[in-house]
C-alpha atoms as a PDB file:
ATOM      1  CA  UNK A   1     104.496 182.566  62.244  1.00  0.00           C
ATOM      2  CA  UNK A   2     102.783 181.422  65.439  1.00  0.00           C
ATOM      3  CA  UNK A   3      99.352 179.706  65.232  1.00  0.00           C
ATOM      4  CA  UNK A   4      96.820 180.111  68.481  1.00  0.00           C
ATOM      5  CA  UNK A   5      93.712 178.861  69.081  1.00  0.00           C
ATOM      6  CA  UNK A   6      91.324 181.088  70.981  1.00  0.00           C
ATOM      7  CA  UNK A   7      87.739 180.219  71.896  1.00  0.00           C
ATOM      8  CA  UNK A   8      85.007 181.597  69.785  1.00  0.00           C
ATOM      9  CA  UNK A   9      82.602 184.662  71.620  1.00  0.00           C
ATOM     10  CA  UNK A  10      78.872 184.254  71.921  1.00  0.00           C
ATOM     11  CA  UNK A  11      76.535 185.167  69.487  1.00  0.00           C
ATOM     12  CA  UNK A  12      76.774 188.460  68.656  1.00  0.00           C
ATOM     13  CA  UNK A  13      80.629 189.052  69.446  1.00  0.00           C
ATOM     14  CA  UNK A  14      82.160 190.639  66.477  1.00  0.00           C
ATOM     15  CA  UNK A  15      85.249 188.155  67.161  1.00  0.00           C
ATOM     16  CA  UNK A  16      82.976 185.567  65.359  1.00  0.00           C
ATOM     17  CA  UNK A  17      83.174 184.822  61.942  1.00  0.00           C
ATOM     18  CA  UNK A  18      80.172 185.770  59.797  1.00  0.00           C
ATOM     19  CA  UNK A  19      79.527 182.589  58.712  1.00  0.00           C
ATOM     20  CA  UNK A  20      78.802 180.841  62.217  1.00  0.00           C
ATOM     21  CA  UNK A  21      76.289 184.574  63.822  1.00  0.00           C
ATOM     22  CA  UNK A  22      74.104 184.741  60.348  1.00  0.00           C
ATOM     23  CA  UNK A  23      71.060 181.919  59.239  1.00  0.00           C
ATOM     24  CA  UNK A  24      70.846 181.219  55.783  1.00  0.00           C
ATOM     25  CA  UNK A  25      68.067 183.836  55.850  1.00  0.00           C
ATOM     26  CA  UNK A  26      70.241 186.798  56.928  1.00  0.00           C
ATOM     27  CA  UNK A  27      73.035 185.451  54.719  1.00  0.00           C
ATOM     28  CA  UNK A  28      70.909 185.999  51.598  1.00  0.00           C
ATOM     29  CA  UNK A  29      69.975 189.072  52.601  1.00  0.00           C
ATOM     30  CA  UNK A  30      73.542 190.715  51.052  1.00  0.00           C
ATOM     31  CA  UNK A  31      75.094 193.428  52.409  1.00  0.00           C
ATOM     32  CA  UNK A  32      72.336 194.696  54.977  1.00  0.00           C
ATOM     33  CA  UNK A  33      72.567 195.694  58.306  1.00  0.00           C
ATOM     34  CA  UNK A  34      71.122 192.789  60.521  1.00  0.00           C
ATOM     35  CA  UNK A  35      68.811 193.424  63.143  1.00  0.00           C
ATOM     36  CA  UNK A  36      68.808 196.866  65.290  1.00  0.00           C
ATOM     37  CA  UNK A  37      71.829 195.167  67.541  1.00  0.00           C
ATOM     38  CA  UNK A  38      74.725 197.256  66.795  1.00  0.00           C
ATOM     39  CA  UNK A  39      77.154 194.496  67.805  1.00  0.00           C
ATOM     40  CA  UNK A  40      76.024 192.231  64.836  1.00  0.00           C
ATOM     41  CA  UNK A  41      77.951 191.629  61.890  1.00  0.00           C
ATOM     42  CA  UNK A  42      76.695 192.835  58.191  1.00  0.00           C
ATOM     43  CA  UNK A  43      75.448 190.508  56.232  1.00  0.00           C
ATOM     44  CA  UNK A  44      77.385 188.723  53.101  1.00  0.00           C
ATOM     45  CA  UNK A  45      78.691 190.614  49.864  1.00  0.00           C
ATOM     46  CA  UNK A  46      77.462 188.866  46.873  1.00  0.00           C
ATOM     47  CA  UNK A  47      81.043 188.423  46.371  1.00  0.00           C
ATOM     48  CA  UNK A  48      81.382 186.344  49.693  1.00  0.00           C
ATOM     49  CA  UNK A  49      78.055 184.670  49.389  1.00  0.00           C
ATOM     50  CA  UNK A  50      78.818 183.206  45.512  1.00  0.00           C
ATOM     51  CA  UNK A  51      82.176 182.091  47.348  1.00  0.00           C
ATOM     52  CA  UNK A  52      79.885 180.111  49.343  1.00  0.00           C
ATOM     53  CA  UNK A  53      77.326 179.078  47.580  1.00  0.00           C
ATOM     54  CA  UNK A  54      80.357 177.550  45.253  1.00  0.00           C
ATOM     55  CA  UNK A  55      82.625 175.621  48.131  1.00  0.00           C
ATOM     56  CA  UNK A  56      79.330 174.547  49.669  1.00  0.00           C
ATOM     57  CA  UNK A  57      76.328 173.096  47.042  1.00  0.00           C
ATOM     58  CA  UNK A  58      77.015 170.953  43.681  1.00  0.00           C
ATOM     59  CA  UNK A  59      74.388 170.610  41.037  1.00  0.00           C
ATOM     60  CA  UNK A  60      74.128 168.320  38.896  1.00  0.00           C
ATOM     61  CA  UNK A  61      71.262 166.416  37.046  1.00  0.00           C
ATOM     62  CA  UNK A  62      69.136 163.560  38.093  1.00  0.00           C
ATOM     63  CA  UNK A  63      70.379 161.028  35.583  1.00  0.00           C
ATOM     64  CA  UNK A  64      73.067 161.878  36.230  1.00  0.00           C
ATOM     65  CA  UNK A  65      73.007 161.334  39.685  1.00  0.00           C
ATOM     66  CA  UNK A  66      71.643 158.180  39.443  1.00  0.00           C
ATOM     67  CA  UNK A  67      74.554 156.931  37.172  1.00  0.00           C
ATOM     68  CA  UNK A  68      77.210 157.667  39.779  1.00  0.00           C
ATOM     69  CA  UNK A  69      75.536 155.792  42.700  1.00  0.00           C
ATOM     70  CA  UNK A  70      74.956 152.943  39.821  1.00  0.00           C
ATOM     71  CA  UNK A  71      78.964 153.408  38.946  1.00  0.00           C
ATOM     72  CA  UNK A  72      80.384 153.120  42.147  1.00  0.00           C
ATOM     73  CA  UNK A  73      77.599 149.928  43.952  1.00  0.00           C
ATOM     74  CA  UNK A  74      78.036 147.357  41.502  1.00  0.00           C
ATOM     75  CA  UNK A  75      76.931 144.229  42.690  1.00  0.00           C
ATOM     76  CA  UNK A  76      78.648 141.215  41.468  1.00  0.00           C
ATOM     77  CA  UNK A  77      77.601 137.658  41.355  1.00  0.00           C
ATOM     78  CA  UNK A  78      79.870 134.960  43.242  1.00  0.00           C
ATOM     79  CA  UNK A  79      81.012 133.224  39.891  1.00  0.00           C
ATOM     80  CA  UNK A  80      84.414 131.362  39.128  1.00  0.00           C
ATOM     81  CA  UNK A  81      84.852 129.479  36.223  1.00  0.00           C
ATOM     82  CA  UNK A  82      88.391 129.430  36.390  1.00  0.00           C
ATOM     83  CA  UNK A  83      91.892 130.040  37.072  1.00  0.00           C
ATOM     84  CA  UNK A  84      90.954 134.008  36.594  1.00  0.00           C
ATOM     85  CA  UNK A  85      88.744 133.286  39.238  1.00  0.00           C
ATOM     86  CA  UNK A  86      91.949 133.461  41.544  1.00  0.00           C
ATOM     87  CA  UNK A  87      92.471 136.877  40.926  1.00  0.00           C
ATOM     88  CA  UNK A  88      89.057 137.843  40.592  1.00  0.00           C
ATOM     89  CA  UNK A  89      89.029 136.827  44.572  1.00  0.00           C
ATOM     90  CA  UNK A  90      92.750 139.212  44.700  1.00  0.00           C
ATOM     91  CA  UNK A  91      90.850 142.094  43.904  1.00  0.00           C
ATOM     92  CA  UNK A  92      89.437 141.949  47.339  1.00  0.00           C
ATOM     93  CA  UNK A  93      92.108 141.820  49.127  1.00  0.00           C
ATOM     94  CA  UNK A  94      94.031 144.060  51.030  1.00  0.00           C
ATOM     95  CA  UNK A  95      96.529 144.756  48.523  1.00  0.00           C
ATOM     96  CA  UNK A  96      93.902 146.153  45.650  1.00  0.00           C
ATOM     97  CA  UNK A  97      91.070 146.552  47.972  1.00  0.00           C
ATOM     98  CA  UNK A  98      88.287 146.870  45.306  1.00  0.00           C
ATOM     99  CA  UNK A  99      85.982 148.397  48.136  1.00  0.00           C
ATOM    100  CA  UNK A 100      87.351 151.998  47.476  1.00  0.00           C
ATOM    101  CA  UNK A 101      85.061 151.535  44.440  1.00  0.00           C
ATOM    102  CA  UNK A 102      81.978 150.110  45.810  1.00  0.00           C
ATOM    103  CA  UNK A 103      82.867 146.735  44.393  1.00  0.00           C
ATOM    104  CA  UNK A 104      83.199 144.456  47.804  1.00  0.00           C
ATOM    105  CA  UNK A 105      79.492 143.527  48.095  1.00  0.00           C
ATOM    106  CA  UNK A 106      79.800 140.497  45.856  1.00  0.00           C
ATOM    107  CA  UNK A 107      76.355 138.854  46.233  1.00  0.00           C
ATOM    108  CA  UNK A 108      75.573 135.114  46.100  1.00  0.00           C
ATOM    109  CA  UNK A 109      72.224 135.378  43.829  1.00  0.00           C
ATOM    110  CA  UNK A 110      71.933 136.973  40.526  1.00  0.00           C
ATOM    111  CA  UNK A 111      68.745 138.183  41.711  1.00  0.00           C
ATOM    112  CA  UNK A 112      71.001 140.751  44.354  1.00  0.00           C
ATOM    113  CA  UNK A 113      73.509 141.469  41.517  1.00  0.00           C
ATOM    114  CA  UNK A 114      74.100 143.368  38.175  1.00  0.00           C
ATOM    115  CA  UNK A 115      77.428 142.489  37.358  1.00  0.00           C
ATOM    116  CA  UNK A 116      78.669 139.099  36.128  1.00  0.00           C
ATOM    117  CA  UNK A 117      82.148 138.264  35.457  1.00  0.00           C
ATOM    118  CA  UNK A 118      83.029 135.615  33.182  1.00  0.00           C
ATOM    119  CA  UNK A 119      86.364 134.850  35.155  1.00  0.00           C
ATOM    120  CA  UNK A 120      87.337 131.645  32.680  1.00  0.00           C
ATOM    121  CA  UNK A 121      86.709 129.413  30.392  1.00  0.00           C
ATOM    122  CA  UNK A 122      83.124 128.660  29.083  1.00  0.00           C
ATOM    123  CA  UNK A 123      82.573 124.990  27.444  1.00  0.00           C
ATOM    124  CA  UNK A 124      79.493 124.710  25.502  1.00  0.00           C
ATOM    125  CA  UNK A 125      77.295 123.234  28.074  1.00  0.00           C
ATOM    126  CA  UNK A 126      78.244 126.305  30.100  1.00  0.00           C
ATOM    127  CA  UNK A 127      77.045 128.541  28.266  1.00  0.00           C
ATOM    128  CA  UNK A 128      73.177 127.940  28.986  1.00  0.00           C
ATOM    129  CA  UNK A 129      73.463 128.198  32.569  1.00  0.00           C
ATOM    130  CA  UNK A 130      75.615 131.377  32.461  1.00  0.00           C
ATOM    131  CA  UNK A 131      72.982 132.538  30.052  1.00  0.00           C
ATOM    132  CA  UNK A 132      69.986 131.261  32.486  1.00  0.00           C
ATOM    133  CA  UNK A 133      71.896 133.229  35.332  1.00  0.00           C
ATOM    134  CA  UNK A 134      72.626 136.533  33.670  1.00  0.00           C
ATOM    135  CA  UNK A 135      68.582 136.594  32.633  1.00  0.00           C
ATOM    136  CA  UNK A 136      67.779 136.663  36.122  1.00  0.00           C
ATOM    137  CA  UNK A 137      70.200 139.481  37.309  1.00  0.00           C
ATOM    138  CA  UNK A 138      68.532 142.802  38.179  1.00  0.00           C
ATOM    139  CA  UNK A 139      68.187 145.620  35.691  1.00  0.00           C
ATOM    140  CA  UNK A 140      70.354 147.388  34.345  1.00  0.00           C
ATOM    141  CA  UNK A 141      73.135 144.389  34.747  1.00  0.00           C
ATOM    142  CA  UNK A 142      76.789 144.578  33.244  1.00  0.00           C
ATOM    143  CA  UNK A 143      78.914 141.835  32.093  1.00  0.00           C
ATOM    144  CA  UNK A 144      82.657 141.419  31.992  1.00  0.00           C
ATOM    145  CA  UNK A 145      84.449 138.721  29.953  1.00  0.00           C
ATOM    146  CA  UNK A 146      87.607 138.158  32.409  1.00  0.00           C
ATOM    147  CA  UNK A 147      90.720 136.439  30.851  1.00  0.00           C
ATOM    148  CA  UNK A 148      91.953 135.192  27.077  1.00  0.00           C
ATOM    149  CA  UNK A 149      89.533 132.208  27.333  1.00  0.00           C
ATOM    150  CA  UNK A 150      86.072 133.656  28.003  1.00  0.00           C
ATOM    151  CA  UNK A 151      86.969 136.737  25.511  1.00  0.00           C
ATOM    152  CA  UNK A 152      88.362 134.581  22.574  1.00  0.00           C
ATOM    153  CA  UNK A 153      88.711 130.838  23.372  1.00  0.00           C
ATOM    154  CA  UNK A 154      92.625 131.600  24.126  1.00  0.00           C
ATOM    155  CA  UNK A 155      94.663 128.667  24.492  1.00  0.00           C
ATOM    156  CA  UNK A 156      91.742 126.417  24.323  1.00  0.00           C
ATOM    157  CA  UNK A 157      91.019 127.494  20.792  1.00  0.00           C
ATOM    158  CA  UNK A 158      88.801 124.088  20.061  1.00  0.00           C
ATOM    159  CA  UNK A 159      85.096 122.740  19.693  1.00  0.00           C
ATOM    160  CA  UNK A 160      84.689 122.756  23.345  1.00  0.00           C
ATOM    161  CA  UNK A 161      84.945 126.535  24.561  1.00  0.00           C
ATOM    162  CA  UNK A 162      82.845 129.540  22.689  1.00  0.00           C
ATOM    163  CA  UNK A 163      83.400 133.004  23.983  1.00  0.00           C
ATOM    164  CA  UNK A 164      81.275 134.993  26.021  1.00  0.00           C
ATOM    165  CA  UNK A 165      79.964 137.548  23.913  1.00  0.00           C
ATOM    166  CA  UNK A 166      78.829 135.070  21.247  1.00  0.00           C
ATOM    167  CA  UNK A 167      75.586 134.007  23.550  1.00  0.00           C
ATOM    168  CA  UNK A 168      75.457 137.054  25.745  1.00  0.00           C
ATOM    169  CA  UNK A 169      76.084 140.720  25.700  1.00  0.00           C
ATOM    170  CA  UNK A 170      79.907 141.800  27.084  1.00  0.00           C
ATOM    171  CA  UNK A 171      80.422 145.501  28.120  1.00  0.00           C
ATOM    172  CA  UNK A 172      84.135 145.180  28.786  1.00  0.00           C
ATOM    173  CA  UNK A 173      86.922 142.634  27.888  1.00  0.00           C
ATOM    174  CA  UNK A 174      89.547 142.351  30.361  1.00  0.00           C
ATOM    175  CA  UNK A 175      92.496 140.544  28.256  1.00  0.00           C
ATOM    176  CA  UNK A 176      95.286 137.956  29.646  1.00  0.00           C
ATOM    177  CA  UNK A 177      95.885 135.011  30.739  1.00  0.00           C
ATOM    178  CA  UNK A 178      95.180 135.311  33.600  1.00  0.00           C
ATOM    179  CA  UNK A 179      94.985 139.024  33.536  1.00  0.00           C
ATOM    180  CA  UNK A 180      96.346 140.496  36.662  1.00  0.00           C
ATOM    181  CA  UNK A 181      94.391 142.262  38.918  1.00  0.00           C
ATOM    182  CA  UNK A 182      94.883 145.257  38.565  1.00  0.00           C
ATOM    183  CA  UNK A 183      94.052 144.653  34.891  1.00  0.00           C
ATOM    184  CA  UNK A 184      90.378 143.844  36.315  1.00  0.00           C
ATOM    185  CA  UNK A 185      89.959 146.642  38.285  1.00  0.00           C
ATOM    186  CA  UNK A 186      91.431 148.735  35.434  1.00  0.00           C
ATOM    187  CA  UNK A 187      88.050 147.350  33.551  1.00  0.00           C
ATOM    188  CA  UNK A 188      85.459 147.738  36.725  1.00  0.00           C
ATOM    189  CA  UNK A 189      86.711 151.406  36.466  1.00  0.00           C
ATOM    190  CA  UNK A 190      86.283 151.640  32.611  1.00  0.00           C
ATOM    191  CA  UNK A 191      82.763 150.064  33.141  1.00  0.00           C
ATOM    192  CA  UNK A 192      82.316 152.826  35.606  1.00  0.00           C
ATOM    193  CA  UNK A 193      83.075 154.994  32.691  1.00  0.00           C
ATOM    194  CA  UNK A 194      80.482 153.433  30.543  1.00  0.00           C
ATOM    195  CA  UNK A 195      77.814 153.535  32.973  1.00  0.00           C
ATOM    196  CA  UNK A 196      78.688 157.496  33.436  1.00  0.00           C
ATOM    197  CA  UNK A 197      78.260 157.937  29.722  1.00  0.00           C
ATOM    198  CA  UNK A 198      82.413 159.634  30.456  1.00  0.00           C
ATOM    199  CA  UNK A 199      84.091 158.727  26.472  1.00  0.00           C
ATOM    200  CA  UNK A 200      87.031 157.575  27.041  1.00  0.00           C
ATOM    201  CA  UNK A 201      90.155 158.834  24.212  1.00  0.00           C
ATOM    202  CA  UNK A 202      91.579 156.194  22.223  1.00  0.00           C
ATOM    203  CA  UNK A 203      95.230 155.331  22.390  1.00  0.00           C
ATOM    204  CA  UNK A 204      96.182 156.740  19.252  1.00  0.00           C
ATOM    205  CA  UNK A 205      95.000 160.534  21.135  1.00  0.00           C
ATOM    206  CA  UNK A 206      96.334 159.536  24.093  1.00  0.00           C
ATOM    207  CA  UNK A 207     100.183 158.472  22.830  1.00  0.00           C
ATOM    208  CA  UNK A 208      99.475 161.224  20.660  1.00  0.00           C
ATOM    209  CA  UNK A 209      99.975 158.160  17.333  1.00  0.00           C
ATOM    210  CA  UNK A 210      98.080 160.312  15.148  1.00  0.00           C
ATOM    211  CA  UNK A 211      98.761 159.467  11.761  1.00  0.00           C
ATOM    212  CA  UNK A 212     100.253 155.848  11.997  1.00  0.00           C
ATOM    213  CA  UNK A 213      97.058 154.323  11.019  1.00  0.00           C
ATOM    214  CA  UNK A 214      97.269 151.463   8.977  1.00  0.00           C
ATOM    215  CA  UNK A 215      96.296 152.000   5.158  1.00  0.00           C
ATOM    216  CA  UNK A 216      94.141 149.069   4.018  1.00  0.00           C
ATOM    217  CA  UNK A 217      94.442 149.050   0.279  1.00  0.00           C
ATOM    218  CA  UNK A 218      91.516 148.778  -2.108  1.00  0.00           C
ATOM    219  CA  UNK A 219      91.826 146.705  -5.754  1.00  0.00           C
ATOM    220  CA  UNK A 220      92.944 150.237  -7.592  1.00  0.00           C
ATOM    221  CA  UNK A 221      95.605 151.396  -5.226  1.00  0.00           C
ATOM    222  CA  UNK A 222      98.396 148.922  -6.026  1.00  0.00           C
ATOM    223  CA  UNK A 223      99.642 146.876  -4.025  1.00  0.00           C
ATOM    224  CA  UNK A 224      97.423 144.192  -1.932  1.00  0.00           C
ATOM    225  CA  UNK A 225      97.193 143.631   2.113  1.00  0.00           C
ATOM    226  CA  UNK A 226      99.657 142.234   3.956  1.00  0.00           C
ATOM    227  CA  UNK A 227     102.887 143.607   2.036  1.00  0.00           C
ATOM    228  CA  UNK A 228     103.501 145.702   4.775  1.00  0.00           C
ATOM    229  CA  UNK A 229     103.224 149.168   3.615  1.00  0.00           C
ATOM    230  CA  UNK A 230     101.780 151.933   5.474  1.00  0.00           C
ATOM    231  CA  UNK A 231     101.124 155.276   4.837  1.00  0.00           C
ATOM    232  CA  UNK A 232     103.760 157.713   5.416  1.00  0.00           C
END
Protein backbone atom coordinates (compact mmCIF):
# COMPACT_ATOMS: atom_id res chain seq x y z
CA UNK A 1 0.00 0.00 0.00
CA UNK A 2 1.47 3.39 -0.91
CA UNK A 3 0.50 6.48 1.15
CA UNK A 4 0.56 10.15 -0.77
CA UNK A 5 -0.09 13.29 0.37
CA UNK A 6 -1.82 15.64 -2.04
CA UNK A 7 -2.80 19.23 -1.30
CA UNK A 8 -6.34 19.93 -0.39
CA UNK A 9 -8.64 22.04 -3.37
CA UNK A 10 -10.33 25.30 -2.53
CA UNK A 11 -13.52 25.63 -1.16
CA UNK A 12 -15.90 24.13 -3.08
CA UNK A 13 -13.67 21.30 -4.78
CA UNK A 14 -15.40 18.07 -4.31
CA UNK A 15 -11.73 16.61 -3.54
CA UNK A 16 -12.35 18.14 -0.02
CA UNK A 17 -13.61 16.35 2.71
CA UNK A 18 -17.05 17.36 4.00
CA UNK A 19 -16.00 18.13 7.17
CA UNK A 20 -13.43 21.05 6.31
CA UNK A 21 -16.33 22.94 3.01
CA UNK A 22 -19.53 22.79 5.58
CA UNK A 23 -20.07 25.38 8.97
CA UNK A 24 -21.61 23.88 11.78
CA UNK A 25 -24.78 25.46 10.36
CA UNK A 26 -24.84 23.52 7.06
CA UNK A 27 -23.60 20.44 8.94
CA UNK A 28 -26.82 20.33 10.99
CA UNK A 29 -28.73 20.81 8.27
CA UNK A 30 -28.58 16.69 7.37
CA UNK A 31 -28.68 15.46 4.20
CA UNK A 32 -29.66 18.71 2.13
CA UNK A 33 -28.37 20.05 -0.81
CA UNK A 34 -26.17 23.16 0.16
CA UNK A 35 -26.47 26.25 -1.57
CA UNK A 36 -27.48 26.50 -5.49
CA UNK A 37 -23.50 25.73 -6.30
CA UNK A 38 -23.58 22.46 -7.91
CA UNK A 39 -19.93 21.78 -7.02
CA UNK A 40 -20.74 21.69 -3.21
CA UNK A 41 -20.85 18.72 -1.22
CA UNK A 42 -24.30 17.43 0.55
CA UNK A 43 -24.60 17.99 3.78
CA UNK A 44 -24.06 15.23 6.75
CA UNK A 45 -26.25 11.95 7.22
CA UNK A 46 -27.45 11.79 10.69
CA UNK A 47 -25.42 8.76 10.64
CA UNK A 48 -22.14 10.82 9.93
CA UNK A 49 -23.13 13.76 12.01
CA UNK A 50 -23.87 11.46 15.46
CA UNK A 51 -20.29 10.04 14.42
CA UNK A 52 -19.27 13.47 15.02
CA UNK A 53 -21.01 14.85 17.43
CA UNK A 54 -19.59 11.57 19.47
CA UNK A 55 -15.55 11.80 18.56
CA UNK A 56 -15.91 15.55 18.99
CA UNK A 57 -18.10 16.93 22.35
CA UNK A 58 -18.18 15.14 25.98
CA UNK A 59 -20.86 15.92 28.47
CA UNK A 60 -20.72 15.59 31.59
CA UNK A 61 -22.13 17.39 34.75
CA UNK A 62 -20.98 20.41 36.58
CA UNK A 63 -20.03 18.73 39.83
CA UNK A 64 -18.70 16.70 38.26
CA UNK A 65 -16.54 18.74 36.42
CA UNK A 66 -15.46 20.54 39.15
CA UNK A 67 -14.25 17.31 40.98
CA UNK A 68 -11.82 16.39 38.22
CA UNK A 69 -10.02 19.79 38.02
CA UNK A 70 -10.10 19.46 42.10
CA UNK A 71 -8.60 15.65 41.54
CA UNK A 72 -5.90 16.31 39.39
CA UNK A 73 -4.50 20.35 41.10
CA UNK A 74 -3.96 19.36 44.49
CA UNK A 75 -1.98 21.70 46.23
CA UNK A 76 0.22 20.46 48.90
CA UNK A 77 1.80 22.18 51.78
CA UNK A 78 5.79 22.08 52.09
CA UNK A 79 5.73 19.82 55.32
CA UNK A 80 8.41 17.17 56.51
CA UNK A 81 8.28 15.76 59.70
CA UNK A 82 10.39 13.02 58.94
CA UNK A 83 12.35 10.42 57.36
CA UNK A 84 9.08 9.87 54.95
CA UNK A 85 9.70 13.25 54.19
CA UNK A 86 12.64 11.87 51.93
CA UNK A 87 10.45 10.22 49.73
CA UNK A 88 7.74 12.53 49.90
CA UNK A 89 10.50 14.95 48.06
CA UNK A 90 11.17 11.41 45.50
CA UNK A 91 7.86 11.75 44.28
CA UNK A 92 9.00 14.76 42.42
CA UNK A 93 11.55 13.61 40.83
CA UNK A 94 12.25 12.50 37.57
CA UNK A 95 11.87 8.97 38.21
CA UNK A 96 7.97 9.17 39.57
CA UNK A 97 7.37 12.58 38.32
CA UNK A 98 4.17 13.30 40.37
CA UNK A 99 3.43 16.27 37.85
CA UNK A 100 1.59 13.87 35.38
CA UNK A 101 -1.04 14.20 38.14
CA UNK A 102 -1.15 17.78 38.90
CA UNK A 103 0.71 17.20 42.12
CA UNK A 104 4.16 19.36 41.50
CA UNK A 105 2.80 22.73 42.72
CA UNK A 106 3.68 22.08 46.34
CA UNK A 107 2.97 25.48 47.97
CA UNK A 108 4.80 27.02 50.95
CA UNK A 109 1.53 28.42 52.89
CA UNK A 110 -1.41 26.46 53.93
CA UNK A 111 -3.33 29.33 52.90
CA UNK A 112 -2.25 28.27 48.85
CA UNK A 113 -2.81 24.54 49.68
CA UNK A 114 -5.46 21.78 50.35
CA UNK A 115 -3.47 18.90 50.88
CA UNK A 116 -1.30 18.14 53.92
CA UNK A 117 0.83 15.21 54.29
CA UNK A 118 1.77 13.98 57.54
CA UNK A 119 5.19 12.56 56.17
CA UNK A 120 6.42 11.30 59.94
CA UNK A 121 6.24 11.16 63.19
CA UNK A 122 3.99 13.53 65.29
CA UNK A 123 5.10 14.06 69.16
CA UNK A 124 2.49 15.56 71.23
CA UNK A 125 3.56 19.09 71.07
CA UNK A 126 3.26 18.61 67.31
CA UNK A 127 0.19 18.00 67.10
CA UNK A 128 -1.23 21.65 67.83
CA UNK A 129 0.69 23.27 65.25
CA UNK A 130 -0.14 20.65 62.57
CA UNK A 131 -3.65 21.17 63.80
CA UNK A 132 -3.23 25.21 63.74
CA UNK A 133 -1.87 24.69 60.07
CA UNK A 134 -4.42 22.34 58.59
CA UNK A 135 -7.29 25.02 60.01
CA UNK A 136 -5.92 27.51 57.84
CA UNK A 137 -5.69 25.47 54.53
CA UNK A 138 -8.24 26.40 51.85
CA UNK A 139 -11.54 24.60 51.48
CA UNK A 140 -12.15 21.67 50.64
CA UNK A 141 -8.48 20.45 52.03
CA UNK A 142 -7.35 16.66 52.16
CA UNK A 143 -5.04 15.06 54.50
CA UNK A 144 -2.73 12.11 54.14
CA UNK A 145 -1.12 10.29 57.10
CA UNK A 146 2.34 9.22 55.29
CA UNK A 147 4.34 6.34 56.96
CA UNK A 148 3.79 3.66 60.09
CA UNK A 149 4.44 6.52 62.58
CA UNK A 150 1.93 9.28 61.76
CA UNK A 151 -0.83 6.41 60.95
CA UNK A 152 -0.27 4.28 64.17
CA UNK A 153 2.71 5.42 66.33
CA UNK A 154 4.84 2.48 64.51
CA UNK A 155 8.03 1.81 66.02
CA UNK A 156 7.70 4.66 68.35
CA UNK A 157 4.72 3.06 70.01
CA UNK A 158 5.22 5.34 73.41
CA UNK A 159 3.78 8.47 75.37
CA UNK A 160 5.50 10.75 73.05
CA UNK A 161 3.92 10.21 69.44
CA UNK A 162 -0.15 10.10 68.87
CA UNK A 163 -1.32 9.43 65.38
CA UNK A 164 -2.68 11.71 63.01
CA UNK A 165 -6.15 10.96 62.77
CA UNK A 166 -6.66 11.09 66.54
CA UNK A 167 -6.59 15.21 66.45
CA UNK A 168 -7.40 15.69 62.82
CA UNK A 169 -9.37 14.20 60.04
CA UNK A 170 -7.15 11.59 57.60
CA UNK A 171 -8.63 10.76 54.11
CA UNK A 172 -5.97 8.22 53.18
CA UNK A 173 -3.28 6.17 55.09
CA UNK A 174 -0.30 5.47 53.17
CA UNK A 175 1.37 2.45 55.29
CA UNK A 176 5.31 1.63 55.74
CA UNK A 177 8.09 2.51 57.06
CA UNK A 178 9.04 4.53 55.12
CA UNK A 179 6.56 3.68 52.48
CA UNK A 180 8.08 3.88 49.10
CA UNK A 181 7.08 6.19 46.71
CA UNK A 182 5.29 4.82 44.65
CA UNK A 183 3.23 3.68 47.65
CA UNK A 184 2.43 7.60 48.04
CA UNK A 185 1.49 8.26 44.78
CA UNK A 186 -0.52 5.00 44.82
CA UNK A 187 -2.57 7.06 47.72
CA UNK A 188 -2.57 10.74 45.88
CA UNK A 189 -4.31 8.64 43.11
CA UNK A 190 -6.76 6.85 45.54
CA UNK A 191 -7.48 10.37 47.03
CA UNK A 192 -8.14 11.33 43.49
CA UNK A 193 -10.63 8.58 43.65
CA UNK A 194 -12.27 9.92 46.71
CA UNK A 195 -12.54 13.34 45.57
CA UNK A 196 -14.28 11.85 42.19
CA UNK A 197 -16.79 10.08 44.37
CA UNK A 198 -15.12 6.70 41.84
CA UNK A 199 -15.74 3.45 44.77
CA UNK A 200 -13.05 1.70 44.67
CA UNK A 201 -13.60 -2.65 44.98
CA UNK A 202 -12.21 -4.17 47.93
CA UNK A 203 -9.51 -6.78 47.74
CA UNK A 204 -11.54 -9.59 48.57
CA UNK A 205 -13.58 -8.63 44.79
CA UNK A 206 -10.62 -7.86 43.34
CA UNK A 207 -8.45 -11.34 44.19
CA UNK A 208 -11.75 -12.66 43.72
CA UNK A 209 -11.33 -14.04 48.04
CA UNK A 210 -14.92 -14.26 48.26
CA UNK A 211 -15.82 -16.40 50.95
CA UNK A 212 -12.58 -16.51 53.16
CA UNK A 213 -13.95 -14.08 55.54
CA UNK A 214 -13.13 -14.59 58.92
CA UNK A 215 -16.07 -16.00 61.21
CA UNK A 216 -16.05 -14.11 64.52
CA UNK A 217 -17.88 -16.35 66.91
CA UNK A 218 -20.64 -15.21 69.24
CA UNK A 219 -21.12 -16.87 73.07
CA UNK A 220 -23.69 -19.68 71.46
CA UNK A 221 -21.65 -20.85 68.55
CA UNK A 222 -18.95 -22.87 70.34
CA UNK A 223 -15.89 -22.26 70.29
CA UNK A 224 -14.33 -18.65 71.33
CA UNK A 225 -11.94 -16.15 69.15
CA UNK A 226 -8.69 -16.77 68.49
CA UNK A 227 -8.75 -20.75 68.10
CA UNK A 228 -8.25 -20.33 64.66
CA UNK A 229 -11.21 -21.64 62.93
CA UNK A 230 -12.76 -20.21 59.98
CA UNK A 231 -15.57 -20.90 58.07
CA UNK A 232 -15.30 -23.35 55.39
Amino acid sequence: MEVTRQPLGPPGDPSRAAINTHTARQMLRGGEVLGANPGMHPGMTDEELERYVHERVLTTTLDKAVAWARSNSFFPLTFGLACCAMEFMHTAAARMDIARFGFEAVRASPRQADLIVLSGRVSIKMAPIIRRLYDQMLEPKWAIAMGACCSSQGVFNNYAIVPADKFMPIDVHVPGCPPRPEALMHGVLRLRDLVQQREQPGWRERYGAIGTEEVIPTADSGPSLGTGHRDG
